[in-house]
N, C-alpha and C. Protein backbone atom coordinates (compact mmCIF):
# COMPACT_ATOMS: atom_id res chain seq x y z
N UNK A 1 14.57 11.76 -7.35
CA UNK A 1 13.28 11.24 -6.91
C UNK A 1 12.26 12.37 -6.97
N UNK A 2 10.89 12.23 -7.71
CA UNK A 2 10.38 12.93 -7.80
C UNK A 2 9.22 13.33 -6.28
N UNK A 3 8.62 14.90 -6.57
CA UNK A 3 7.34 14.47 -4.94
C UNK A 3 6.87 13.50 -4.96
N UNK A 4 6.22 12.84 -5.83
CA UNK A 4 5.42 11.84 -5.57
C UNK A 4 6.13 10.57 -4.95
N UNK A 5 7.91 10.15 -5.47
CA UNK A 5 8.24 8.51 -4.97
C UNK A 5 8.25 9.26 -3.87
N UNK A 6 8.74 10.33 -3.20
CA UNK A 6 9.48 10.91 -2.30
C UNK A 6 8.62 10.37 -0.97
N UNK A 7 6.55 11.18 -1.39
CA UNK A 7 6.02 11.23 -0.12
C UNK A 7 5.12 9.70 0.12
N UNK A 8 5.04 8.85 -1.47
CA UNK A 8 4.86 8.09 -1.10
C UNK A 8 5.32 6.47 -0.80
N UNK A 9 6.84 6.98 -0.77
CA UNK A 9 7.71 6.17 -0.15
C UNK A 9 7.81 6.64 1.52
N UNK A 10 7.58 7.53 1.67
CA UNK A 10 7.14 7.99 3.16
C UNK A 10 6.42 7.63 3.98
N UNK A 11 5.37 7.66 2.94
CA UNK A 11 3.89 7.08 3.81
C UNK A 11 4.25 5.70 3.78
N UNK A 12 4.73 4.96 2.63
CA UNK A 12 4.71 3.74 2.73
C UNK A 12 6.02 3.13 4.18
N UNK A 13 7.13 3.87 4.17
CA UNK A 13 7.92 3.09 4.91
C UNK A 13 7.56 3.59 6.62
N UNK A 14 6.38 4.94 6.64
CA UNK A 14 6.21 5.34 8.01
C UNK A 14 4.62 3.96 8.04
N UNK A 15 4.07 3.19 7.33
CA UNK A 15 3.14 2.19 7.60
C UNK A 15 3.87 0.82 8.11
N UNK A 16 5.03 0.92 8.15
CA UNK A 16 5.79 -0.24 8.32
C UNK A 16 5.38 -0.60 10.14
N UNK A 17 5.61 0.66 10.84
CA UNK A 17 5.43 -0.04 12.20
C UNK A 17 3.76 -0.42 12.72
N UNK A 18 3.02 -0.15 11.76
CA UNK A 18 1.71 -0.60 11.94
C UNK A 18 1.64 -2.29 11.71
N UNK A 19 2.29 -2.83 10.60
CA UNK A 19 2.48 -3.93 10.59
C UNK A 19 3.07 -5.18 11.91
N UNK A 20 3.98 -4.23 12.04
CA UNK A 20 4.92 -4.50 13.47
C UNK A 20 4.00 -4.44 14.63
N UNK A 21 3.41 -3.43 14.94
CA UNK A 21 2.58 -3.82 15.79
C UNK A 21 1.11 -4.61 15.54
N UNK A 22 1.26 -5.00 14.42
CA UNK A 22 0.06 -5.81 14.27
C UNK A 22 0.63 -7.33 14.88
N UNK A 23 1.43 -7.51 14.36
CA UNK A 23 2.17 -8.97 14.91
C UNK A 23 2.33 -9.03 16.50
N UNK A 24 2.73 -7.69 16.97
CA UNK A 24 3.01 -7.67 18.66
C UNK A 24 1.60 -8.08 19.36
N UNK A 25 0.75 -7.21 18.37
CA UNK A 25 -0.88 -7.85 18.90
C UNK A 25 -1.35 -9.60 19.00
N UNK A 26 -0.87 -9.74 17.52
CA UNK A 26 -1.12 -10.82 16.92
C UNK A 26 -0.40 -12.43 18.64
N UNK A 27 0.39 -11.62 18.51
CA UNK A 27 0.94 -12.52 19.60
C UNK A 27 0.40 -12.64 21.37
N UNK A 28 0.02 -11.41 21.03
CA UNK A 28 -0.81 -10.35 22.75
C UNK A 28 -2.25 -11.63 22.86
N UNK A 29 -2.90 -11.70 21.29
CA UNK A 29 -4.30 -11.81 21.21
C UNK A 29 -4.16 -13.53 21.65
N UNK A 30 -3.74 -14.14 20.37
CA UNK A 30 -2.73 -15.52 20.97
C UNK A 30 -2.56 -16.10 22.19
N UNK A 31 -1.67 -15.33 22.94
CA UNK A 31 -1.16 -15.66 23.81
C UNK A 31 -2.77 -15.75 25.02
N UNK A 32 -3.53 -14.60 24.85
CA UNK A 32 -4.54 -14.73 25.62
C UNK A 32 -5.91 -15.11 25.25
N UNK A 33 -5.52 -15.93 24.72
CA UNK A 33 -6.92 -17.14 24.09
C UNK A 33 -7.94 -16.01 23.38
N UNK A 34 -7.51 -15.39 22.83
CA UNK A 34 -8.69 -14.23 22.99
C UNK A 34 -9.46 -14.59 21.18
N UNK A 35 -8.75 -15.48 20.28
CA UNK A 35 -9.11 -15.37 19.12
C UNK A 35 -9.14 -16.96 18.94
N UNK A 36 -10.44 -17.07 18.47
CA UNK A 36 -10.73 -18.72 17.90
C UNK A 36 -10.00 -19.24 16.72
N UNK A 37 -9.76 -20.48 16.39
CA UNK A 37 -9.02 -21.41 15.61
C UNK A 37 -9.35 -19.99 13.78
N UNK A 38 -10.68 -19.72 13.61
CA UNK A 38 -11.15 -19.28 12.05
C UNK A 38 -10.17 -17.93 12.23
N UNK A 39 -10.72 -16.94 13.66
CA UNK A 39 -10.37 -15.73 13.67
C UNK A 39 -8.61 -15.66 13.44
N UNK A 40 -7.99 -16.34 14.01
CA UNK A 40 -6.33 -16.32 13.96
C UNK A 40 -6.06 -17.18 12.55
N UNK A 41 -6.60 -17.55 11.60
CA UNK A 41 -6.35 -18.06 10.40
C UNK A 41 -6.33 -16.14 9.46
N UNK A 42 -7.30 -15.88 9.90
CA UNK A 42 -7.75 -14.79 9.16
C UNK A 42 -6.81 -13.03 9.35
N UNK A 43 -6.38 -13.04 10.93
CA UNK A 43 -5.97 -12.26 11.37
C UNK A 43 -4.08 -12.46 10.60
N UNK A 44 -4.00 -14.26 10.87
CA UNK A 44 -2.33 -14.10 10.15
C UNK A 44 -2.33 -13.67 9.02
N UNK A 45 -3.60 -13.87 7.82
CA UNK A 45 -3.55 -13.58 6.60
C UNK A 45 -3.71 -12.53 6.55
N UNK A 46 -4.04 -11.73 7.53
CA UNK A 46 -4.65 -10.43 6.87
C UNK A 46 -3.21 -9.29 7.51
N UNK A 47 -2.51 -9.84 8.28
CA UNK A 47 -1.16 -9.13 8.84
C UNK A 47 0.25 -9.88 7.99
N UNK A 48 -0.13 -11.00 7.09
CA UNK A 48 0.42 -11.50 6.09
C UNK A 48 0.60 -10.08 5.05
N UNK A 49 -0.86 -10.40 4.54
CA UNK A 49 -0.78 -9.87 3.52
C UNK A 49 -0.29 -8.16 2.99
N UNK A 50 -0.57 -7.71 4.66
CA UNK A 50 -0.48 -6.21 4.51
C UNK A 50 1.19 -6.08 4.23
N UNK A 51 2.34 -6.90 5.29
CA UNK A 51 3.63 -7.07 5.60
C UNK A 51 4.17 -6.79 3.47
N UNK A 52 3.67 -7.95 2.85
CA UNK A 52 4.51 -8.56 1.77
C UNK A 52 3.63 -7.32 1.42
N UNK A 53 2.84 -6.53 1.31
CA UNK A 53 1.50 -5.57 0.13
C UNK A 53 2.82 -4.03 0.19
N UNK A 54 3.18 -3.97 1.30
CA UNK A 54 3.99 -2.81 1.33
C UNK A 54 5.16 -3.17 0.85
N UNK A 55 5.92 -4.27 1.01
CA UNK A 55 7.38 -4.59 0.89
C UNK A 55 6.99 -3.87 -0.75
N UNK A 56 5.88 -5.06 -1.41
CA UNK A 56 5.61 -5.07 -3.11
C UNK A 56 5.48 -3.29 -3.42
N UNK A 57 4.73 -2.42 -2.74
CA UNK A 57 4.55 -0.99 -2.52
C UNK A 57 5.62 -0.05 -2.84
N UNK A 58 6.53 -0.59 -2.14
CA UNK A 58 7.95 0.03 -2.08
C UNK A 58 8.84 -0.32 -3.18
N UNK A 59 8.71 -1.62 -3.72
CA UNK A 59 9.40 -1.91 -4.43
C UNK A 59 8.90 -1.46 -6.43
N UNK A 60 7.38 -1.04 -5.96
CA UNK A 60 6.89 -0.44 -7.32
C UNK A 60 7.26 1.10 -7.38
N UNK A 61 7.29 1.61 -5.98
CA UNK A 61 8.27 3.38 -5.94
C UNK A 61 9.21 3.45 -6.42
N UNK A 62 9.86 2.39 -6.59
CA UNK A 62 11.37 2.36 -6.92
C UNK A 62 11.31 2.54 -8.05
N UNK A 63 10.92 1.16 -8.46
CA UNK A 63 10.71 0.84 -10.30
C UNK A 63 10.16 2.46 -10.94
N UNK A 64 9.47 2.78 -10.41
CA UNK A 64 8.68 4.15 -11.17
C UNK A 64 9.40 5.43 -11.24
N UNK A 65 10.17 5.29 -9.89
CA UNK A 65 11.09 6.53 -9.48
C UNK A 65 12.34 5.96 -10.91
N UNK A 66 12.85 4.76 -10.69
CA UNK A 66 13.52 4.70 -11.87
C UNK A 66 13.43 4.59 -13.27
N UNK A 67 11.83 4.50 -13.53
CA UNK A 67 11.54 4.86 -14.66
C UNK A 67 11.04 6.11 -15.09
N UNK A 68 11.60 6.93 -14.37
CA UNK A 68 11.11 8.31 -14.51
C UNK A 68 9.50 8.73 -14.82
N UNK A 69 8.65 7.96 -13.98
CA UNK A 69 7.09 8.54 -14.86
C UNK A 69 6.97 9.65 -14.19
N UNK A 70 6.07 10.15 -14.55
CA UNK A 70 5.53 11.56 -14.19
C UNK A 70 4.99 11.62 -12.90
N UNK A 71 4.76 12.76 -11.78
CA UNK A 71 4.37 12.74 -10.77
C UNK A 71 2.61 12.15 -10.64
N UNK A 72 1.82 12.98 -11.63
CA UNK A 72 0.56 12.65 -11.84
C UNK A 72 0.39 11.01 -11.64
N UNK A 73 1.31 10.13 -12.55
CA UNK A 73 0.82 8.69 -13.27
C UNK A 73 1.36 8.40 -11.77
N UNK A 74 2.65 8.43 -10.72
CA UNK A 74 2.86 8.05 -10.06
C UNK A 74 1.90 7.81 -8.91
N UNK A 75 1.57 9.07 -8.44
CA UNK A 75 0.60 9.51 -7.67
C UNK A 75 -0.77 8.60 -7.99
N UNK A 76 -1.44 8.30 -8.99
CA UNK A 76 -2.52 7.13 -9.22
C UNK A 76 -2.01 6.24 -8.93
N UNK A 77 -0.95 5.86 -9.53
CA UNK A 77 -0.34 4.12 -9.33
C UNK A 77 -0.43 3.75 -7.72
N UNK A 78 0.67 5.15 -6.92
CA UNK A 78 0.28 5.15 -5.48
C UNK A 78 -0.98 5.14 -4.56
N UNK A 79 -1.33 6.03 -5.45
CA UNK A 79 -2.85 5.46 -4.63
C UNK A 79 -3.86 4.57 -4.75
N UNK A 80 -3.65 3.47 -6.00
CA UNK A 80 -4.08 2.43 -6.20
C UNK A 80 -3.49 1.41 -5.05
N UNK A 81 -2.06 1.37 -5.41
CA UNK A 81 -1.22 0.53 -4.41
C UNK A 81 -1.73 0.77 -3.27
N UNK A 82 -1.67 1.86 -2.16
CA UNK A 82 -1.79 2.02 -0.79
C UNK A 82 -3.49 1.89 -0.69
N UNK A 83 -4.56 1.99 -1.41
CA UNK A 83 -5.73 1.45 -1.33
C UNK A 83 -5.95 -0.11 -1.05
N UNK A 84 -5.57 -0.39 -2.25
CA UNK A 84 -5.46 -1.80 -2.82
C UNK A 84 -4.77 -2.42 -1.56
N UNK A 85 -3.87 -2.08 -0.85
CA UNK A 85 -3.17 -2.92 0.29
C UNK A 85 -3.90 -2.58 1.83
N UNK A 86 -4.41 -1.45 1.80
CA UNK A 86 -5.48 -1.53 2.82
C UNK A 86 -6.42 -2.43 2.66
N UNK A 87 -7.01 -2.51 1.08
CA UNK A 87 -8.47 -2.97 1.27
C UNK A 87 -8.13 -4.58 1.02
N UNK A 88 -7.08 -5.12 0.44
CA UNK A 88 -7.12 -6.21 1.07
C UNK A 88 -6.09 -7.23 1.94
N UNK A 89 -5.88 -6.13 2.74
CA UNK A 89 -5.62 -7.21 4.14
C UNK A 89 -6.34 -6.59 5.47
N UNK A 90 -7.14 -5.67 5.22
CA UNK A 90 -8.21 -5.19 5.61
C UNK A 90 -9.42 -6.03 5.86
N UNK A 91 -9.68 -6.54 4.43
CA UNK A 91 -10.75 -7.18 4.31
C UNK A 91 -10.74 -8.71 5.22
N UNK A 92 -9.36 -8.86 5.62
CA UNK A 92 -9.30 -10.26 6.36
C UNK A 92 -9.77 -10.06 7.54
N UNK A 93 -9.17 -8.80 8.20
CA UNK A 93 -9.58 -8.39 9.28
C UNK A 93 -11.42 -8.31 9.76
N UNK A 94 -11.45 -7.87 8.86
CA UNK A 94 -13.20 -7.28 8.76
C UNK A 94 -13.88 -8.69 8.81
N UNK A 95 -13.41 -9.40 7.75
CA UNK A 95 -14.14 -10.96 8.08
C UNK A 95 -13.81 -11.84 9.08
N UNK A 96 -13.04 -11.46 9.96
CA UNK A 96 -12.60 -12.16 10.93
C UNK A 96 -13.45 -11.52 11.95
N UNK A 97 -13.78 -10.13 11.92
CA UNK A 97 -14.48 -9.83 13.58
C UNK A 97 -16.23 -9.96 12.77
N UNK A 98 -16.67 -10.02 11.32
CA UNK A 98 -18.03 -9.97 11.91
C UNK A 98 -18.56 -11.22 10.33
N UNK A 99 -17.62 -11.75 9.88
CA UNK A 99 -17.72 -13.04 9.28
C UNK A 99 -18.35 -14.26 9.66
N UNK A 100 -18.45 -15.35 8.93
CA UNK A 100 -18.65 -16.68 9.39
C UNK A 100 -18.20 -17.90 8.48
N UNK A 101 -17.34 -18.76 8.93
CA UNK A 101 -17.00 -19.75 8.38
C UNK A 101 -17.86 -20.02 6.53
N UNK A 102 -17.05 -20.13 5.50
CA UNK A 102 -17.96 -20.54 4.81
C UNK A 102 -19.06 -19.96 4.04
N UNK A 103 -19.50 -18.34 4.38
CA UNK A 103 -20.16 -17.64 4.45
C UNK A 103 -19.37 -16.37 3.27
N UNK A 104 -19.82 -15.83 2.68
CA UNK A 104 -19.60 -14.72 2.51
C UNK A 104 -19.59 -13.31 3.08
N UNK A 105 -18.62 -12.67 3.27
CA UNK A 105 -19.87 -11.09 3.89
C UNK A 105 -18.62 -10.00 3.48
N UNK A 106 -18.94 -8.60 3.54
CA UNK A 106 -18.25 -7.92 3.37
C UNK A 106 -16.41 -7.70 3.33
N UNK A 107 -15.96 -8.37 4.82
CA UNK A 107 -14.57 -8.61 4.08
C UNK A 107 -13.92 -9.26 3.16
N UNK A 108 -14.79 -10.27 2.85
CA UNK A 108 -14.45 -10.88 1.61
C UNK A 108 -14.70 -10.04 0.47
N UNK A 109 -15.71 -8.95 0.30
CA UNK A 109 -15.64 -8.26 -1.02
C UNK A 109 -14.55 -7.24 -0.88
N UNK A 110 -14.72 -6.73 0.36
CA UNK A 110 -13.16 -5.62 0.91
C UNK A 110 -11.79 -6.19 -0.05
N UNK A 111 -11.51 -7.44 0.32
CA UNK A 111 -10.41 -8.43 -0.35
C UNK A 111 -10.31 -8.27 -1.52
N UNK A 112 -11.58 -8.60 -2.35
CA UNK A 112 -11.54 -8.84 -3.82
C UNK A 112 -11.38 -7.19 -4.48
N UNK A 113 -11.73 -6.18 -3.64
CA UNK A 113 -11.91 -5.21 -4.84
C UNK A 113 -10.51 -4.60 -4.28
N UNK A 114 -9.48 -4.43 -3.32
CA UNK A 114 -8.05 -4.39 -2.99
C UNK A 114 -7.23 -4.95 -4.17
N UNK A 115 -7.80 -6.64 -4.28
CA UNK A 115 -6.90 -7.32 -5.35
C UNK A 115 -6.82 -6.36 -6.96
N UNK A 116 -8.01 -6.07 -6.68
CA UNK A 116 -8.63 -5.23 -8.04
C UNK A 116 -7.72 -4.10 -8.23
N UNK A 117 -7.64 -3.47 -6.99
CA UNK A 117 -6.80 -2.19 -7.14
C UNK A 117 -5.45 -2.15 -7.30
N UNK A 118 -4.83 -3.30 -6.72
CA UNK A 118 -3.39 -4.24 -7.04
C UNK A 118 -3.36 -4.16 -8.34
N UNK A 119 -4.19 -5.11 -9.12
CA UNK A 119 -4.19 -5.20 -10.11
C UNK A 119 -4.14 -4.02 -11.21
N UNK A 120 -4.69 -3.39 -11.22
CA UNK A 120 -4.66 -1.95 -12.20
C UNK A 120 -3.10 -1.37 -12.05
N UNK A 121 -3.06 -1.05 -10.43
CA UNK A 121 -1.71 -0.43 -10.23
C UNK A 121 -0.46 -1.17 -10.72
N UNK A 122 -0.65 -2.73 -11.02
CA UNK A 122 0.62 -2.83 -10.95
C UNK A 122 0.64 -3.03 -12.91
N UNK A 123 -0.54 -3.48 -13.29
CA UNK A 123 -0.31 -3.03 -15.18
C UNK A 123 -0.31 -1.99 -15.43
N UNK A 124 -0.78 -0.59 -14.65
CA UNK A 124 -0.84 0.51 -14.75
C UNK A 124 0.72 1.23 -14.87
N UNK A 125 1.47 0.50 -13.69
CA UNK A 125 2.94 0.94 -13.48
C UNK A 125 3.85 -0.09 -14.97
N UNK A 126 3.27 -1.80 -15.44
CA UNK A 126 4.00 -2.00 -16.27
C UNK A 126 4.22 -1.22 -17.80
N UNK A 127 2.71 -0.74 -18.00
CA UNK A 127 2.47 -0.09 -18.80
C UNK A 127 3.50 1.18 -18.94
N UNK A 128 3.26 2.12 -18.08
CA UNK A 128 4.28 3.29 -17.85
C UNK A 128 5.80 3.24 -17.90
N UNK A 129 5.89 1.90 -17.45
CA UNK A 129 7.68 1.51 -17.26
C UNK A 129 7.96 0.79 -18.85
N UNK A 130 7.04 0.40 -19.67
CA UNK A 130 7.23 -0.22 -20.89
C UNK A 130 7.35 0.56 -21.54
N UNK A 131 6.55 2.68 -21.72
CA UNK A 131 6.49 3.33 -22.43
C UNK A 131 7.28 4.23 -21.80
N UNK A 132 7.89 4.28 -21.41
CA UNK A 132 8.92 5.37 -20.75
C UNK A 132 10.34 5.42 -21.45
């Protein structure tokens, strides 16, 4: 395993209990009426999406670590990935505390340009694993 799967299989599996406690919240917030019918649509998706964004995270370290790419190409791919999964299940969050039904506003672009960064990273990594 090269530095790069090494530290950012690190970072990725030390983000795991952030998830975990997002759900412990998720249930805290719930339980005490504290989030309206839109906000808890938005909050599951956005503690959805982060959960499955890392599992997918981890599972592209692998692929790369076993396709031997280079630390450099890894290291972009990684930091596309760990962007890209902040910014969108991030972006649910963000539209949930200052959003409105129906509306557009910033977490929704948060979302779209995450997907964006998904996107590069993960043709970025097929690319590399096709020419390797």
């Amino acid at each position: 395993m090269s530095t790069a799967d090494k530290w950012l299989t690190v970072i990725a599996l030390v983000s795991v209990p952030t998830v975990m406690f997002g759900g412990y919240s998720l249930m805290r917030l719930t339980g005490a009426g504290k989030l309206n019918a839109y906000q808890l649509s938005l909050f599951k998706a956005g503690h959805a999406h982060a959960g499955v964004l890392l599992v997918l995270t981890l599972t592209s370290l692998g692929i790369a670590a076993r396709a031997g790419l280079s630390d450099p190409y890894t290291w972009v791919v990684g930091a596309l990935l760990a962007a890209g999964t902040i910014s969108q299940s991030g972006g649910f969050f963000l539209h949930a505390a200052i959003g409105r039904p129906g509306k557009w506003s910033v977490g929704n672009t948060l979302t779209v340009l995450g997907a964006a960064a998904l996107t590069i990273a993960l043709l970025s990594l097929a690319y590399g694993v096709a020419t390797s």
